[in-house]
C-alpha atoms as a PDB file:
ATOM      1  CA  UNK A   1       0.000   0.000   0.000  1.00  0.00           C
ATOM      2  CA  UNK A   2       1.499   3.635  -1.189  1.00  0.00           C
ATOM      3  CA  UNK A   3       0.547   6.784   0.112  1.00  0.00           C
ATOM      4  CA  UNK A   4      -1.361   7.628  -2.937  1.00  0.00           C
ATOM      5  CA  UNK A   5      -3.829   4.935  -2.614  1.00  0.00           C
ATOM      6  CA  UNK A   6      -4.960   5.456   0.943  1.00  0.00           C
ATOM      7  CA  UNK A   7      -8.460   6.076   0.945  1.00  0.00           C
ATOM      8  CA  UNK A   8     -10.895   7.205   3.656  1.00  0.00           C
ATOM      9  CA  UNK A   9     -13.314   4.428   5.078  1.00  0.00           C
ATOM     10  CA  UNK A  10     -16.751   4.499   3.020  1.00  0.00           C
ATOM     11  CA  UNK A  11     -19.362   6.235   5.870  1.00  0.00           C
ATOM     12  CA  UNK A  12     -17.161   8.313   7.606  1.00  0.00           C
ATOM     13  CA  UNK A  13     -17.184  11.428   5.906  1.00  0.00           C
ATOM     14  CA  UNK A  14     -20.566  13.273   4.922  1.00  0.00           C
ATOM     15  CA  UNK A  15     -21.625  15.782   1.974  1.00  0.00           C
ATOM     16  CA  UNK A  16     -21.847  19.290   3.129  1.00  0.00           C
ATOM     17  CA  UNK A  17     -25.335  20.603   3.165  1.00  0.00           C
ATOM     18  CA  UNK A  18     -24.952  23.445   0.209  1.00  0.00           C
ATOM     19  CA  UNK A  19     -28.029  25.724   1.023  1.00  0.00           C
ATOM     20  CA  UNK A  20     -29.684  28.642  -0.597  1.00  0.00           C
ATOM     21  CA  UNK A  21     -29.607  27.426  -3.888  1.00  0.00           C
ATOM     22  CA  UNK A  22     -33.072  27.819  -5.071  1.00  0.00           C
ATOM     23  CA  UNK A  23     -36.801  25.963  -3.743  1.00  0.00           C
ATOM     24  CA  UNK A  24     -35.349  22.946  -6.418  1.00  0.00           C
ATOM     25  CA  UNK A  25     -32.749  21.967  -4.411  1.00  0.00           C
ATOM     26  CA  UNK A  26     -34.542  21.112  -1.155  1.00  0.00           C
ATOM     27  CA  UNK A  27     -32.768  24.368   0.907  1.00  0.00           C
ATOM     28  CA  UNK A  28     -33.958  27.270  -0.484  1.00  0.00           C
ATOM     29  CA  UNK A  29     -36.029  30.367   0.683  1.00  0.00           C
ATOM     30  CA  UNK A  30     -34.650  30.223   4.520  1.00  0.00           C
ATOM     31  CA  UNK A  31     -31.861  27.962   4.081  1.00  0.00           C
ATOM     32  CA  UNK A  32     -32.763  25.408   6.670  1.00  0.00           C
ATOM     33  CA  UNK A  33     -32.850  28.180   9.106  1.00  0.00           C
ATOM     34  CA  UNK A  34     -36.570  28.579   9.563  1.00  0.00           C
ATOM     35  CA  UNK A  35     -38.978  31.229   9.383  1.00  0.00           C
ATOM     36  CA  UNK A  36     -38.307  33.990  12.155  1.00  0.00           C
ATOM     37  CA  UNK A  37     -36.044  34.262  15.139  1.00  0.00           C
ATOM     38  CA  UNK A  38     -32.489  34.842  16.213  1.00  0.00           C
ATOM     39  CA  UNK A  39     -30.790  31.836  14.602  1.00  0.00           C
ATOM     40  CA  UNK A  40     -32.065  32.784  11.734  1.00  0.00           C
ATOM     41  CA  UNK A  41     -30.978  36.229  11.177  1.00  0.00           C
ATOM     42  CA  UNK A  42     -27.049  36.716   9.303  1.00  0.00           C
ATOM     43  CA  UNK A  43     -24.699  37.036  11.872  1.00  0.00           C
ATOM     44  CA  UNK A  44     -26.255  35.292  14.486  1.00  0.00           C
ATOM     45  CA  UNK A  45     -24.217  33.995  16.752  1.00  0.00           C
ATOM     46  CA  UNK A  46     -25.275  32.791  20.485  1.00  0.00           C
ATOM     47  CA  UNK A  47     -22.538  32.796  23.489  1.00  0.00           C
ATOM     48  CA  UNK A  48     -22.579  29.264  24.950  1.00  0.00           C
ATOM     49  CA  UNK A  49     -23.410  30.676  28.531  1.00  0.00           C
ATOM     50  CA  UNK A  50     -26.945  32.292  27.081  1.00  0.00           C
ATOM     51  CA  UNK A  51     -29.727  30.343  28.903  1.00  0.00           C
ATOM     52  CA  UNK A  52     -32.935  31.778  26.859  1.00  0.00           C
ATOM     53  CA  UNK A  53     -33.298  34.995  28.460  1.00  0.00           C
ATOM     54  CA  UNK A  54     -33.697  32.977  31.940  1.00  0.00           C
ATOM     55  CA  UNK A  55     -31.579  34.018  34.488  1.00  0.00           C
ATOM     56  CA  UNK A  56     -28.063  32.689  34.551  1.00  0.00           C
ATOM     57  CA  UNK A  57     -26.452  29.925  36.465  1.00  0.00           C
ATOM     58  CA  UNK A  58     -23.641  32.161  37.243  1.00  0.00           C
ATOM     59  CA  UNK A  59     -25.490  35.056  38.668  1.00  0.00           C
ATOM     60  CA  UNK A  60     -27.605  32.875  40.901  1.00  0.00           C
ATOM     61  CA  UNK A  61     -24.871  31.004  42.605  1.00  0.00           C
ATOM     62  CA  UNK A  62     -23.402  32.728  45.577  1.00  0.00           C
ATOM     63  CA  UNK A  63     -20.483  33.965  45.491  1.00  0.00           C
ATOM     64  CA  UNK A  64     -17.801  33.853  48.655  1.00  0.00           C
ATOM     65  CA  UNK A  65     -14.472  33.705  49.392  1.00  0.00           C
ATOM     66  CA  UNK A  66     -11.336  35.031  47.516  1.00  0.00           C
ATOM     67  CA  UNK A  67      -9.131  33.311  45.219  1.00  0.00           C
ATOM     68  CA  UNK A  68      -5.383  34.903  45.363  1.00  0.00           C
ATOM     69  CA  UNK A  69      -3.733  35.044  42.205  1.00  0.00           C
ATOM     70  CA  UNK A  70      -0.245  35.469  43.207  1.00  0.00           C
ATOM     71  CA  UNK A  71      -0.182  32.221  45.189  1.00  0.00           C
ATOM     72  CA  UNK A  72       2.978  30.516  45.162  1.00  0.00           C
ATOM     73  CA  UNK A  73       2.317  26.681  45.302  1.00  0.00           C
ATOM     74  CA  UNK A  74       5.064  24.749  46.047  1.00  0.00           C
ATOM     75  CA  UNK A  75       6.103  20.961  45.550  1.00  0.00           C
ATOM     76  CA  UNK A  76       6.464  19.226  49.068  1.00  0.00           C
ATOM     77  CA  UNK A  77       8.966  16.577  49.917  1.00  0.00           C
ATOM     78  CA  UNK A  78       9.349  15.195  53.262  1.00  0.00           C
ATOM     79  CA  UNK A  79      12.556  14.278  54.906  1.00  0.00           C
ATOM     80  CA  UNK A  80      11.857  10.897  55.085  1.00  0.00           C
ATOM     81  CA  UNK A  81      11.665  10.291  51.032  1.00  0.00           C
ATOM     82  CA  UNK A  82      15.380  11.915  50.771  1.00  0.00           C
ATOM     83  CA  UNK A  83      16.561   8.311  52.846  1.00  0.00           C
ATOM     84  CA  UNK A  84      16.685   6.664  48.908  1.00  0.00           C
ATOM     85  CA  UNK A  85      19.849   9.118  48.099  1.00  0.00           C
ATOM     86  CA  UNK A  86      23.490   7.922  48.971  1.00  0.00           C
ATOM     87  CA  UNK A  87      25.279   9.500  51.756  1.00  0.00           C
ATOM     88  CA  UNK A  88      27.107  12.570  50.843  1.00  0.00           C
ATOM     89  CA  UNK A  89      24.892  13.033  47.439  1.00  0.00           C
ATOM     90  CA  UNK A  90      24.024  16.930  46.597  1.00  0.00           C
ATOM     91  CA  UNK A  91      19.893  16.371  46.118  1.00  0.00           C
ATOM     92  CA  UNK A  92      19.245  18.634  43.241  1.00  0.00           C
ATOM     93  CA  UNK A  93      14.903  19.295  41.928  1.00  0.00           C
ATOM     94  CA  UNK A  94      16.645  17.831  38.962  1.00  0.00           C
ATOM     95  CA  UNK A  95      17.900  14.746  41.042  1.00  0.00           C
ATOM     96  CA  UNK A  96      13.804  14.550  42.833  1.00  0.00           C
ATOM     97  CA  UNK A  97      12.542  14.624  39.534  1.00  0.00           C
ATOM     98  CA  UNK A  98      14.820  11.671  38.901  1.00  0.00           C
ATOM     99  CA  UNK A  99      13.473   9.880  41.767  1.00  0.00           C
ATOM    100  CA  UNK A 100      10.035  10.345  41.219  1.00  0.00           C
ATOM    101  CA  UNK A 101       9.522  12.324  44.124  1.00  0.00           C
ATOM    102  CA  UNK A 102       8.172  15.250  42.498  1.00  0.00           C
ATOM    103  CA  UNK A 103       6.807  16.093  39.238  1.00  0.00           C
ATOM    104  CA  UNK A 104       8.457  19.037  37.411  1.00  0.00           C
ATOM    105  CA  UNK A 105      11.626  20.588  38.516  1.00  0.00           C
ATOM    106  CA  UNK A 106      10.735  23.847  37.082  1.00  0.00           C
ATOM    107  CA  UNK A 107       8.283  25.059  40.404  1.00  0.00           C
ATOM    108  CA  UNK A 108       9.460  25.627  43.931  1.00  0.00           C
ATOM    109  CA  UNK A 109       9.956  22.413  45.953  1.00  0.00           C
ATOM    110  CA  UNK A 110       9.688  22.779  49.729  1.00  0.00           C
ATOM    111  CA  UNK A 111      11.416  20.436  52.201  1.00  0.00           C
ATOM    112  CA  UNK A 112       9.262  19.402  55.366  1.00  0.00           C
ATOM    113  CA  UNK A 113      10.534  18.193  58.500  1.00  0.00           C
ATOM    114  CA  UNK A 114       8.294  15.281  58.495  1.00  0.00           C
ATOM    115  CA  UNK A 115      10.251  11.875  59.643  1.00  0.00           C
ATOM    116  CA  UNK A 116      14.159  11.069  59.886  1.00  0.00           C
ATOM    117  CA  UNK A 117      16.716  11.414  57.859  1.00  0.00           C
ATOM    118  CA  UNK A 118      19.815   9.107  58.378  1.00  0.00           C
ATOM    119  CA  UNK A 119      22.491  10.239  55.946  1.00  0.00           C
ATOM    120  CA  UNK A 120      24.399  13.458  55.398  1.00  0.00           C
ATOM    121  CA  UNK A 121      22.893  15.422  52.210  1.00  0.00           C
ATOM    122  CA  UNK A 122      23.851  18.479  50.475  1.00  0.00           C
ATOM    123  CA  UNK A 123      19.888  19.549  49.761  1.00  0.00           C
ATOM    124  CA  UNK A 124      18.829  22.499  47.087  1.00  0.00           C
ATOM    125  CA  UNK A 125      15.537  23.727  47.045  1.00  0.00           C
ATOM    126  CA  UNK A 126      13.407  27.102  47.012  1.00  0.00           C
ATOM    127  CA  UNK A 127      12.349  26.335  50.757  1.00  0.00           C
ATOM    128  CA  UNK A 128      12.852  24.545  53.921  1.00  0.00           C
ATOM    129  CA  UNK A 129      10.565  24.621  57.461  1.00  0.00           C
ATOM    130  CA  UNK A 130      12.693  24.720  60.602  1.00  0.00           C
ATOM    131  CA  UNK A 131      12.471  21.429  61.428  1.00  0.00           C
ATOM    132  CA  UNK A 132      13.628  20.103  57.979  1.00  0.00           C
ATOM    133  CA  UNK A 133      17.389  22.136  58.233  1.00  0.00           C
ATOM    134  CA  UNK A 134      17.737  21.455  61.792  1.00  0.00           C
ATOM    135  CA  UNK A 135      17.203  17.548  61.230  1.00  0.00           C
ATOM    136  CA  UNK A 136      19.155  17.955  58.101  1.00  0.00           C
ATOM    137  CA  UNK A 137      22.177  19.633  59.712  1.00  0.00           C
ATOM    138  CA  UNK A 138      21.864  16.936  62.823  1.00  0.00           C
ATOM    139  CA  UNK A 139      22.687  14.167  60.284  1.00  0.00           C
ATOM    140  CA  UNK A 140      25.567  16.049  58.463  1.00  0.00           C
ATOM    141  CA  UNK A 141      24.269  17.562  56.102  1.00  0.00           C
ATOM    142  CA  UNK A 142      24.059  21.239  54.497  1.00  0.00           C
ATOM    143  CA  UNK A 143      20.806  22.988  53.155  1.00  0.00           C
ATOM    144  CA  UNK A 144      21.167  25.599  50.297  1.00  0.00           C
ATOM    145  CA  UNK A 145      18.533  28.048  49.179  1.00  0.00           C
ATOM    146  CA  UNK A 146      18.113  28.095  45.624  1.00  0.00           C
ATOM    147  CA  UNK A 147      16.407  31.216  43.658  1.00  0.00           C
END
């Protein structure tokens, strides 16, 4: 089979309707469009939100609370998933990424003091609680802030 001779499977395309082509044809006069109303004039167009002139679903929900745009989420990783590295290894977003410990090296990863760590680490990241460098210093290990 060449290129050429590919054909498209008989049923799955259709004929496009040609309209306003005279009564003979079967879609003449209004074009399929009907008589009277707003689909029917040129230009018509309808915004997918427009319920009918009924009151819409957006404007009858409540609205509370406040949604911050300038949120900063961060990727967490506790102490106790840094245990798969080998002593004396500089853990790198890069190097969790790696792992499988987070997902995309290019947003802030925080470290959390949550469990034990047994080795001495050089760790990089954006952030790190209190707990998380103290337990991380304990063992041996340095913590750098990266920008």
């Amino acid at each position: 089979m060449k290129l050429g001779e590919i054909r498209v499977p008989v049923g799955a395309t259709k004929k496009r309707k040609i309209v306003g082509r005279g009564s003979g044809s079967g879609h003449g006069k209004t074009s399929g469009r009907g008589q009277t109303g707003q689909k029917s004039r040129s230009g018509a167009h309808i915004h997918p939100e427009f319920e009918g002139g009924q009151m819409p679903l957006i404007r009858t929900v409540p609205k509370r609370g406040f949604t911050n745009r300038s949120k900063r989420i961060s990727q967490v990783v506790n102490l106790t998933q840094l245990n798969s590295f080998k002593e004396n290894s500089v853990v790198t977003p890069a190097e969790l990424v790696k792992e499988g410990i987070i997902k995309n090296e290019k947003s802030a990863v925080k470290i959390l003091g949550d469990g034990e760590i047994k080795k001495a680490l050089t760790v990089k990241a954006q952030a790190f609680s209190t707990s998380a460098a103290e337990k991380i210093s304990k063992a041996g290990g340095k913590t750098e802030i990266i920008k």
